[in-house]
N, C-alpha and C. Protein backbone atom coordinates (compact mmCIF):
# COMPACT_ATOMS: atom_id res chain seq x y z
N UNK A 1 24.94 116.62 -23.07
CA UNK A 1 25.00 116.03 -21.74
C UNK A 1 24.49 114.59 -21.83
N UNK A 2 25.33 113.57 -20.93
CA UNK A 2 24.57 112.39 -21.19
C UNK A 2 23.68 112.40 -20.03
N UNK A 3 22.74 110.98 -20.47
CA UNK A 3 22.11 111.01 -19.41
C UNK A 3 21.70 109.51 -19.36
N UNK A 4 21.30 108.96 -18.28
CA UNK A 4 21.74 107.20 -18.43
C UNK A 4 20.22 107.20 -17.47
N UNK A 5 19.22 106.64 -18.58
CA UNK A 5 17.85 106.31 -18.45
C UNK A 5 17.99 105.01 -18.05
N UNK A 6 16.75 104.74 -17.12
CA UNK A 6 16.63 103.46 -16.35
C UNK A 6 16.26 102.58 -17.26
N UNK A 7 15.91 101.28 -16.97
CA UNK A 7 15.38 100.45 -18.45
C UNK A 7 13.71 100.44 -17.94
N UNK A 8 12.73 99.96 -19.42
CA UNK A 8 11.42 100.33 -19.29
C UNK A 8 11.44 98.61 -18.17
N UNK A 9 10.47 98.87 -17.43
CA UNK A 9 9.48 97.68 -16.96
C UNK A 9 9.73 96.78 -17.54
N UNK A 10 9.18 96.93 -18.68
CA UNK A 10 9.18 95.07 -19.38
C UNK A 10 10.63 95.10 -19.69
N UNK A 11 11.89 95.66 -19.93
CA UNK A 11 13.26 95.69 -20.20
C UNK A 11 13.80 94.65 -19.08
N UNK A 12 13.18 95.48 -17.92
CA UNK A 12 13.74 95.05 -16.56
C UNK A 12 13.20 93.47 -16.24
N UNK A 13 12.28 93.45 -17.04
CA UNK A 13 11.01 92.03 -16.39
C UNK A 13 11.85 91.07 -17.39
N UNK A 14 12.05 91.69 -18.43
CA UNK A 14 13.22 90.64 -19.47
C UNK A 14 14.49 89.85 -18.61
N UNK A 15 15.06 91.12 -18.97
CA UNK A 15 15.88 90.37 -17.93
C UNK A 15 16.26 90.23 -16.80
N UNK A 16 15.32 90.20 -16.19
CA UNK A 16 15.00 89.26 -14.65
C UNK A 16 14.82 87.95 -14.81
N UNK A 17 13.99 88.00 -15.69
CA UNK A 17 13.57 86.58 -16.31
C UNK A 17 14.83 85.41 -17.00
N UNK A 18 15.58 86.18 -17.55
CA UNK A 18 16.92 85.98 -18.49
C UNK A 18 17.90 85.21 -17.34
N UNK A 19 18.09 85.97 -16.41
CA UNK A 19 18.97 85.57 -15.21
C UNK A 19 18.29 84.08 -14.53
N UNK A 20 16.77 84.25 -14.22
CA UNK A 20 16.38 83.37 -13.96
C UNK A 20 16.25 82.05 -14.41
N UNK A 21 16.23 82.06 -15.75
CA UNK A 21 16.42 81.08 -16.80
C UNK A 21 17.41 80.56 -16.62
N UNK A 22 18.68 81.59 -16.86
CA UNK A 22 19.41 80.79 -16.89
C UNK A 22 20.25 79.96 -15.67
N UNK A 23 19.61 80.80 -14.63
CA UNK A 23 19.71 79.46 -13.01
C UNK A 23 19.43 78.26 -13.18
N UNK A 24 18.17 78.60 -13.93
CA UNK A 24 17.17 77.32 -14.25
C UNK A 24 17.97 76.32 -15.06
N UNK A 25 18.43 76.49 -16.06
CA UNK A 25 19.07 75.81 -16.61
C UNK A 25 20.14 75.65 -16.40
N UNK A 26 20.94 76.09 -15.10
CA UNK A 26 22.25 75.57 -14.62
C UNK A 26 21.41 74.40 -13.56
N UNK A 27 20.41 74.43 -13.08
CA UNK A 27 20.48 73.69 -11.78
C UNK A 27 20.13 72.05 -13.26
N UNK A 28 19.55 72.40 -13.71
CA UNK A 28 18.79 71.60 -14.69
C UNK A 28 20.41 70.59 -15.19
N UNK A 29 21.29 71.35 -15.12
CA UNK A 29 22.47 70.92 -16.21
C UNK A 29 23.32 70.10 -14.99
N UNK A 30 22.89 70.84 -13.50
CA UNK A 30 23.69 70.06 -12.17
C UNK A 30 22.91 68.97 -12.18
N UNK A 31 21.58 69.14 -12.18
CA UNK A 31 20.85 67.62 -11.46
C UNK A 31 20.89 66.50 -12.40
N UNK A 32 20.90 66.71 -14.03
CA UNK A 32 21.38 65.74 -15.32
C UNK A 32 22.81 65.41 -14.43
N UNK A 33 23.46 65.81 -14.15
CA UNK A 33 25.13 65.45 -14.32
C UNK A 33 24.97 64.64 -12.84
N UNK A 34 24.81 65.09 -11.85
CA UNK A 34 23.88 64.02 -10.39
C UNK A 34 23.78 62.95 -11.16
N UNK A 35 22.44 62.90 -11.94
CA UNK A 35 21.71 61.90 -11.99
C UNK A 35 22.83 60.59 -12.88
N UNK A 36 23.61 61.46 -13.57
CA UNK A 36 24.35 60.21 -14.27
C UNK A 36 25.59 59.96 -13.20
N UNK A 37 26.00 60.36 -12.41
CA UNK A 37 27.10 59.75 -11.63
C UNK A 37 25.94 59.14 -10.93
N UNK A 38 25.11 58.77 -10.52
CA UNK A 38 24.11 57.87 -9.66
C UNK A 38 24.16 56.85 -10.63
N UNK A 39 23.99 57.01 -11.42
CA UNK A 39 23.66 55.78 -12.74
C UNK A 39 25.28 55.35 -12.51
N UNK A 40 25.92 55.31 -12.32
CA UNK A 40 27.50 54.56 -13.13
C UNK A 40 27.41 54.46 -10.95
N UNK A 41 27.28 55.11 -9.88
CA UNK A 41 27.46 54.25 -9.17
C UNK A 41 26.50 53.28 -8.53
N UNK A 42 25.12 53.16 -9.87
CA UNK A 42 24.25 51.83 -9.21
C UNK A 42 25.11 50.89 -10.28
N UNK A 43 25.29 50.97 -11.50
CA UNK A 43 26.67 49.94 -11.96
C UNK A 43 27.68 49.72 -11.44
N UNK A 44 28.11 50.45 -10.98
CA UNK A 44 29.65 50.07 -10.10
C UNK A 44 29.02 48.49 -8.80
N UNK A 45 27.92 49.14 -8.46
CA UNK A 45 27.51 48.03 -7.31
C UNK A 45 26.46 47.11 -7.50
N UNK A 46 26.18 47.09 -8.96
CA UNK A 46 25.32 46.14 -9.34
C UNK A 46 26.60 45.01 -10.22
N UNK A 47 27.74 45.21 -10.31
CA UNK A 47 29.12 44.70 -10.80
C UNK A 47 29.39 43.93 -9.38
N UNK A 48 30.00 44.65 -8.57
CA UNK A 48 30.10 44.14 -7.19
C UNK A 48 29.34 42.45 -6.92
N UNK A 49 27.93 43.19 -7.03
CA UNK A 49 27.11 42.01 -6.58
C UNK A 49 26.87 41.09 -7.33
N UNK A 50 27.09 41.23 -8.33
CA UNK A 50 26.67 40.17 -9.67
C UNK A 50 27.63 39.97 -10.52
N UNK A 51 29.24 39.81 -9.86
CA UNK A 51 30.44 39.67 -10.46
C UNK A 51 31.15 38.98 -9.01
N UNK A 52 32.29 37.79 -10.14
CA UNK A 52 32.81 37.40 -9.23
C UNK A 52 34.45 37.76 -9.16
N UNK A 53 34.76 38.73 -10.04
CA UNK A 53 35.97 39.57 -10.38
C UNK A 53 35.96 40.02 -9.31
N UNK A 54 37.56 40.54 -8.79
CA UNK A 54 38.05 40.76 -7.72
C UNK A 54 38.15 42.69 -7.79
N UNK A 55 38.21 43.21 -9.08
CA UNK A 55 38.37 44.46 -9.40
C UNK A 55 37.24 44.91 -10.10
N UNK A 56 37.11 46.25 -10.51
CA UNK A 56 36.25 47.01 -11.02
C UNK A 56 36.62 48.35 -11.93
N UNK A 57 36.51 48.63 -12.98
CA UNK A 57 37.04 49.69 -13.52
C UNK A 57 36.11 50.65 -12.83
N UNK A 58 36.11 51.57 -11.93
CA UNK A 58 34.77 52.36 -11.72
C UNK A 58 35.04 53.78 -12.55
N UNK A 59 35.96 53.87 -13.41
CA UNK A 59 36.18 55.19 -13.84
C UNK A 59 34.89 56.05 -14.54
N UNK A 60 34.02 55.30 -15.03
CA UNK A 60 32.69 55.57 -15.23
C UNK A 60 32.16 56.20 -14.09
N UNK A 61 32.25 56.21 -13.00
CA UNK A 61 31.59 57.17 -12.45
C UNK A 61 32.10 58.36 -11.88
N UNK A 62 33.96 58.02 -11.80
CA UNK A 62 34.67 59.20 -11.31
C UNK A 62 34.55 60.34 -12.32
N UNK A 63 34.34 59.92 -13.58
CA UNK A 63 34.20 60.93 -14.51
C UNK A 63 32.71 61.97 -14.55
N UNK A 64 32.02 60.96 -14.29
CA UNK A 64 30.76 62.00 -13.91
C UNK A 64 30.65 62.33 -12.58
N UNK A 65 31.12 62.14 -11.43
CA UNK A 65 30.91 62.28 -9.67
C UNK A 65 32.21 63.30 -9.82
N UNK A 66 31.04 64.78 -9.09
CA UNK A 66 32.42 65.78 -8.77
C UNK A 66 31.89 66.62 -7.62
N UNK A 67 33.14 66.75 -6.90
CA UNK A 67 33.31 67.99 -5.65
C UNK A 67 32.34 69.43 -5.88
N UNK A 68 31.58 69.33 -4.65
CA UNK A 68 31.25 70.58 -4.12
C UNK A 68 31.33 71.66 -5.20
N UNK A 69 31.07 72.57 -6.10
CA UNK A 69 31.54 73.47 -7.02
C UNK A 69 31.62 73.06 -8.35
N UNK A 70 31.19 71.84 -8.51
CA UNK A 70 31.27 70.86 -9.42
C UNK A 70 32.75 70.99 -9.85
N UNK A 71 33.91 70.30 -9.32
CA UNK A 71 35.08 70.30 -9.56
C UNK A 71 35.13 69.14 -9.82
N UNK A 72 35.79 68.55 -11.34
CA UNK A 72 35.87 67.02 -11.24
C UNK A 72 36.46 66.38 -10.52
N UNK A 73 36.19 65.01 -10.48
CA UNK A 73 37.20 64.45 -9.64
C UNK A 73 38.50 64.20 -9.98
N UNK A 74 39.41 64.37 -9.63
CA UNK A 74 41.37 64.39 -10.53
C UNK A 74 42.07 62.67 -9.65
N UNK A 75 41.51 61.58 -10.95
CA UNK A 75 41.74 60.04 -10.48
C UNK A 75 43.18 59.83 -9.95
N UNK A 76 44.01 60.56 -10.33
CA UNK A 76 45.79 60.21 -9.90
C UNK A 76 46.00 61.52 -8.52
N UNK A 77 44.66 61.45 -7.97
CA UNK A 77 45.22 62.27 -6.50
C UNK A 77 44.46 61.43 -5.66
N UNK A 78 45.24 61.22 -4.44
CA UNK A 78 44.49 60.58 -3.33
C UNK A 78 43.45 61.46 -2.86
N UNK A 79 42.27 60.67 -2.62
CA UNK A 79 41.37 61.49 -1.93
C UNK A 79 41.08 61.37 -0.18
N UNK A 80 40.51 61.99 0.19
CA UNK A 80 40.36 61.47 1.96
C UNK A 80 39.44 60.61 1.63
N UNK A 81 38.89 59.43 2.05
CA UNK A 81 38.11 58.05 2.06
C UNK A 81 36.59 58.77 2.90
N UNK A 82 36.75 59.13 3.62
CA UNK A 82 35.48 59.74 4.92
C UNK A 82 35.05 60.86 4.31
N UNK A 83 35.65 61.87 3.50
CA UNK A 83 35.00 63.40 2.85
C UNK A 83 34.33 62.58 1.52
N UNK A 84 35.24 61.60 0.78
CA UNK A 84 34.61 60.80 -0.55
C UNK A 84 33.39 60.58 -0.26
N UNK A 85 33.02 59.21 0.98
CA UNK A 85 32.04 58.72 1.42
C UNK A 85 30.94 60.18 1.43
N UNK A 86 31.29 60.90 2.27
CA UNK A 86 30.50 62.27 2.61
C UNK A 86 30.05 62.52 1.45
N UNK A 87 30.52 63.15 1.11
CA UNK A 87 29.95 63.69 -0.56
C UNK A 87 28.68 62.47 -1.65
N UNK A 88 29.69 61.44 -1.59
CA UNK A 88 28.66 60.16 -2.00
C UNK A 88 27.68 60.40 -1.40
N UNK A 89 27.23 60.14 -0.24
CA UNK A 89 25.96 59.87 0.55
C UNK A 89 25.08 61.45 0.46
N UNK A 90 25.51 62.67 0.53
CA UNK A 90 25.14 63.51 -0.18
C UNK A 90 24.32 63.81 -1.11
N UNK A 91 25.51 63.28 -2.26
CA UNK A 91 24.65 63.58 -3.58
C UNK A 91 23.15 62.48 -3.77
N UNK A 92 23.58 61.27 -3.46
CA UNK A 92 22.24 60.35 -3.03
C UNK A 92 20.95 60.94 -2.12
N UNK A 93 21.28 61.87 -1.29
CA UNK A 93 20.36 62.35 -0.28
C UNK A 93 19.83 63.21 -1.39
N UNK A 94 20.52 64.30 -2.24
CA UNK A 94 20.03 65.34 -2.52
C UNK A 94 19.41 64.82 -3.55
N UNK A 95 19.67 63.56 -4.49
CA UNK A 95 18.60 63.57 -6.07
C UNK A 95 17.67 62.46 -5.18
N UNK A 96 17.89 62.18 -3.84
CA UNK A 96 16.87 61.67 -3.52
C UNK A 96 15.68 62.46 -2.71
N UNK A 97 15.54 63.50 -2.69
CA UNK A 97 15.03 64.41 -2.14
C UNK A 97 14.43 64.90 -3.41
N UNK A 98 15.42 65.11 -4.63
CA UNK A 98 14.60 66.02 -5.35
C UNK A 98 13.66 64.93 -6.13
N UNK A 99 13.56 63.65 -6.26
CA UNK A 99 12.65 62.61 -6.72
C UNK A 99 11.71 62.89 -6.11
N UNK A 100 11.63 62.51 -5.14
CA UNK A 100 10.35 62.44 -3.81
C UNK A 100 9.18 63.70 -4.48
């Protein structure tokens, strides 16, 4: 007959811990990837201001700046201009929150 034993305490405390970790190290792997699309868009606007070029490659930051779910951003689709902005001001609120 089988019989399907619970796991001991410390089994269970393992991996509780295991799961937790590895949250930990997803949020850890979101707020690195934040923090570098912040970095490429204080370059994008430190270019702006201290350039007298009419254009900007900003692909540096579309590559690290992504949607909700962390979906990258896909450069050859139009985006809505007002949800872009949204999200921008966002992600600024949120690694500025988690600085503080």
């Amino acid at each position: 007959e089988d019989t399907v034993q619970a796991p001991s305490p410390a089994a269970a405390a393992a991996e509780g811990s295991g799961a937790m970790r590895k949250k930990k190290e997803s949020s850890i792997r979101v707020a690195h990837a934040h923090d570098l699309a912040l970095r490429e868009l204080r370059l994008v606007f430190a270019h702006l201001h201290d350039s007298h070029r009419k254009a900007y490659d900003a692909r540096g930051f579309c590559e690290r700046f992504t949607w909700p779910g962390e979906r990258p951003v896909n450069m050859s689709e139009q985006q809505d201009a007002q949800e872009f902005l949204s999200r921008v001001l966002d992600l600024v609120h949120e690694r500025g929150k988690a600085a503080a």
